[in-house]
Protein backbone atom coordinates (compact mmCIF):
# COMPACT_ATOMS: atom_id res chain seq x y z
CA UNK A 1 58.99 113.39 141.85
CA UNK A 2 56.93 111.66 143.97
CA UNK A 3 54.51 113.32 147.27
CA UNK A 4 53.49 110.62 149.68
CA UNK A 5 50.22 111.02 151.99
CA UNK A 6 49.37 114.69 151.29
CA UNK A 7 46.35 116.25 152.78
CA UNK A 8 44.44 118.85 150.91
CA UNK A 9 41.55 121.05 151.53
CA UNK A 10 40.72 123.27 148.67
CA UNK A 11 38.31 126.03 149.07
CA UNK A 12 36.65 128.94 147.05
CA UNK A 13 35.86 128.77 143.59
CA UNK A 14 38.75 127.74 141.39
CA UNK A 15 41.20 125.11 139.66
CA UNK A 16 43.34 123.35 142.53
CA UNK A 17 45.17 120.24 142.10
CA UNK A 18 47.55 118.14 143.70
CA UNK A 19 50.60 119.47 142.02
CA UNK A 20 49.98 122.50 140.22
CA UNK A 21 46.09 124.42 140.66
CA UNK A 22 46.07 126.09 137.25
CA UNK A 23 48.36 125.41 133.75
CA UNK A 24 48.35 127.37 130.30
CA UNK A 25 50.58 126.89 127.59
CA UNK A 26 50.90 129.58 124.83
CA UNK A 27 50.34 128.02 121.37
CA UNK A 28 51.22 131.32 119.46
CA UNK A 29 54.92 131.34 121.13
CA UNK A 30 55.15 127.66 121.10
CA UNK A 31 55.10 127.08 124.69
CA UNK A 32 54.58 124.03 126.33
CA UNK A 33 54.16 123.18 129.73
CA UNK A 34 55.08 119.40 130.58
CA UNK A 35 54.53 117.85 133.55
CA UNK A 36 56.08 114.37 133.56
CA UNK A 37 56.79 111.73 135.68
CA UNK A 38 54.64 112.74 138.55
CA UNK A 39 53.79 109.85 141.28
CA UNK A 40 51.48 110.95 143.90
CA UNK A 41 50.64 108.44 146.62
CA UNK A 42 47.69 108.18 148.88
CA UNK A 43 46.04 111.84 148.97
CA UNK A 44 42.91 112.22 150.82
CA UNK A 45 41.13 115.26 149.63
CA UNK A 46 38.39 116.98 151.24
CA UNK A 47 36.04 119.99 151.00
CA UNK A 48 32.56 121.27 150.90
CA UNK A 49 33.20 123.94 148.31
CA UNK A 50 31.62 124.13 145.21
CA UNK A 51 32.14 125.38 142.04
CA UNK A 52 35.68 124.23 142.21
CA UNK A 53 37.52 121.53 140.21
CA UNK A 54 39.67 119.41 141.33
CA UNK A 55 42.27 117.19 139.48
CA UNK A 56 45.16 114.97 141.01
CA UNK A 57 47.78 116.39 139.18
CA UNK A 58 46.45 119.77 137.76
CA UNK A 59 43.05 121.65 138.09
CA UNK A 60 42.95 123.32 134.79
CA UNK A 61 45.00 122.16 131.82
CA UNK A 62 44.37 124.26 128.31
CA UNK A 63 46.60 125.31 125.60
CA UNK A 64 49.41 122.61 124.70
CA UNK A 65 49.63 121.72 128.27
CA UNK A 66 51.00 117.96 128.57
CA UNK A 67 50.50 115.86 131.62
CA UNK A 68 52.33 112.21 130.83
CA UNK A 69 54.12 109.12 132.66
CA UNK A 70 52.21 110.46 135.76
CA UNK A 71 50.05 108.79 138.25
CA UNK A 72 47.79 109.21 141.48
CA UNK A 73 47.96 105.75 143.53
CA UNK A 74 45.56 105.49 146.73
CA UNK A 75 43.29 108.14 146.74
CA UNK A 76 40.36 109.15 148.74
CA UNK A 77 38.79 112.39 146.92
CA UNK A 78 35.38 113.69 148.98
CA UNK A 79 34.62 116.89 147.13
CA UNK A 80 30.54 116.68 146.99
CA UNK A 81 30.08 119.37 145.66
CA UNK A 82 32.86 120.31 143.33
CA UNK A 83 34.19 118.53 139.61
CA UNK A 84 37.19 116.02 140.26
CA UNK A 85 39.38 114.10 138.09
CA UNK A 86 42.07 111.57 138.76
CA UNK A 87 44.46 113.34 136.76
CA UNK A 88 42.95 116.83 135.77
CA UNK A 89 39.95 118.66 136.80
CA UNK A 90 39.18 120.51 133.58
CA UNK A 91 41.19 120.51 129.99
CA UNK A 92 39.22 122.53 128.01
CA UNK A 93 42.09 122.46 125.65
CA UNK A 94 43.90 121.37 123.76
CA UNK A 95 45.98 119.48 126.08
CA UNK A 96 47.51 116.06 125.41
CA UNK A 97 47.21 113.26 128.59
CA UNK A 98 49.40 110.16 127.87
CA UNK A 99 50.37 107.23 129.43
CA UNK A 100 48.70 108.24 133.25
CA UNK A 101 47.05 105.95 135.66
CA UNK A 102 44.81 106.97 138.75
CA UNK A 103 43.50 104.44 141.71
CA UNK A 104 41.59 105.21 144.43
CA UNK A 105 38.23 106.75 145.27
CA UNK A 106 36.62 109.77 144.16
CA UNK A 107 33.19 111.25 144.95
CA UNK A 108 32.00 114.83 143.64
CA UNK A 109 29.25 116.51 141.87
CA UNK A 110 30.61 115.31 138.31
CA UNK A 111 33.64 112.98 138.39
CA UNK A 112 36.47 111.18 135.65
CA UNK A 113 38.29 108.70 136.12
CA UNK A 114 41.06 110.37 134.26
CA UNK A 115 39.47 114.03 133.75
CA UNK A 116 36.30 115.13 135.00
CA UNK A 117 35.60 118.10 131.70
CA UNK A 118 37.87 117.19 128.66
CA UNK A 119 36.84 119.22 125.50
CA UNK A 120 39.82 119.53 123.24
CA UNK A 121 43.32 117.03 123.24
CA UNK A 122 44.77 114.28 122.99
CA UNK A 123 44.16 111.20 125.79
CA UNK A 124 46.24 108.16 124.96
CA UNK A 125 47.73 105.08 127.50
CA UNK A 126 45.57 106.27 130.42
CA UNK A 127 44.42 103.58 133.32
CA UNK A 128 41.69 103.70 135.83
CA UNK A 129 41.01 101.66 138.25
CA UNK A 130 38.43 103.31 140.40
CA UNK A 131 35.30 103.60 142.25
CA UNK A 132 33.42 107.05 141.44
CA UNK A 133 30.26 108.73 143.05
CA UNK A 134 28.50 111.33 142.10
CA UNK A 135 25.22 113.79 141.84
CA UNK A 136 25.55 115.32 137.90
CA UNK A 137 28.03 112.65 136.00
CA UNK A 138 30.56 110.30 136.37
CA UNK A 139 33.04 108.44 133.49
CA UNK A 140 34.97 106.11 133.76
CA UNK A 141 37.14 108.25 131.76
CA UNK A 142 35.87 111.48 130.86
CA UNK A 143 32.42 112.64 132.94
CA UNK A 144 31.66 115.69 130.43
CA UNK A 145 33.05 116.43 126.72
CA UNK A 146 29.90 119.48 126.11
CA UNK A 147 31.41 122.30 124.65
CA UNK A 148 28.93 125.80 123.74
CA UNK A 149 30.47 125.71 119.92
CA UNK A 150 31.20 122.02 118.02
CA UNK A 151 33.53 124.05 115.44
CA UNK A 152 36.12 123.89 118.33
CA UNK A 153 35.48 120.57 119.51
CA UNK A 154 38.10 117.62 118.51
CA UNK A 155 39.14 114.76 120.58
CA UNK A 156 41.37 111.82 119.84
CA UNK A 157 41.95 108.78 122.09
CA UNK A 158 44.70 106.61 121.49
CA UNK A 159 44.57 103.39 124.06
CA UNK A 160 42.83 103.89 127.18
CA UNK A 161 41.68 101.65 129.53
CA UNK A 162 39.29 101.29 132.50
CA UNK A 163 40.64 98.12 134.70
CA UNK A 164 37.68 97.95 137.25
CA UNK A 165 35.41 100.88 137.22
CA UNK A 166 32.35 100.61 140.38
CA UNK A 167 30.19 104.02 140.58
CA UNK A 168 28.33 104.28 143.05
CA UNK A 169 24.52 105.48 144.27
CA UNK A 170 24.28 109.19 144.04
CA UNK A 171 22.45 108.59 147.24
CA UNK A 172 25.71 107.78 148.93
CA UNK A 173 27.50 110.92 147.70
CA UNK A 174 27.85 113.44 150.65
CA UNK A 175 28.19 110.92 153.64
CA UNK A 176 31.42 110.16 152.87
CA UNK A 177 33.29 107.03 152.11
């Protein structure tokens, strides 16, 4: 599937994203959720909310959720305020990310390359070439992996790669691109 040029202005407090705002798998009745072979091509996203994250193909990806073969090409993200990702906004898990790419420009209050919170998963074959802004924390990657309890915490990266990643002054976050 792919979406060409679409236009997006989230609001409120909540998970959107460019394909599907919120995704939850069910590990105890073996559910999974896949969402493959996604292209999405030049989105320009905008908004003033906060509280709100944002991620190219999903918002919120926990509990065997997998995202693969998928990629966001061209974008221009503006969400000052909120949490973005090039691929997903927030995985707090576990949710396995393979072989994904995202280009294209994001600013936001903290901002990924590929995910802007990833706490539990897999991430494995993922590309970035991007420039990211922000005003709390930017990765290349991953901007935040904090979770309240470690017991729960396990990540595993496979190959991933950052092509060209610029960030930006803080200072210019807010007045646009």
């Amino acid at each position: 599937m792919t979406l060409e040029n679409p236009s997006y202005s989230p609001s409120g407090w909540m998970w959107n994203g460019g394909v599907v705002g919120s995704m939850e798998g069910c590990v105890d009745d073996n559910f999974t959720p896949v969402i493959s072979g996604v292209k999405i091509v030049d989105p320009k996203v905008e908004s003033d909310s906060f509280q709100m994250w944002w991620g190219g193909i999903t918002g919120w990806a926990t509990k065997s959720v997998v995202i693969e073969n998928s990629a966001v090409t061209g974008a221009d993200i503006n969400l000052p305020k909120a949490m973005a990702g090039g691929i997903v906004g927030e995985a707090p898990g576990p949710a396995d990310i393979k072989n994904c790419f995202f280009e294209g420009s994001i600013v936001g209050a903290m901002v990924g390359g590929i995910c802007s919170e990833f706490r539990h998963g897999k991430m494995s074959d993922c590309y970035v070439d991007a420039e990211l802004a922000c005003t709390k924390s930017c990765g290349g990657l991953i901007a935040n992996t904090e979770i309240a309890c470690q017991c729960f915490h396990s990540l595993q990266f496979g190959q991933v790669y950052l092509w060209r990643w610029r960030q930006r002054s803080a200072l210019d976050v807010g007045q646009g691109h």
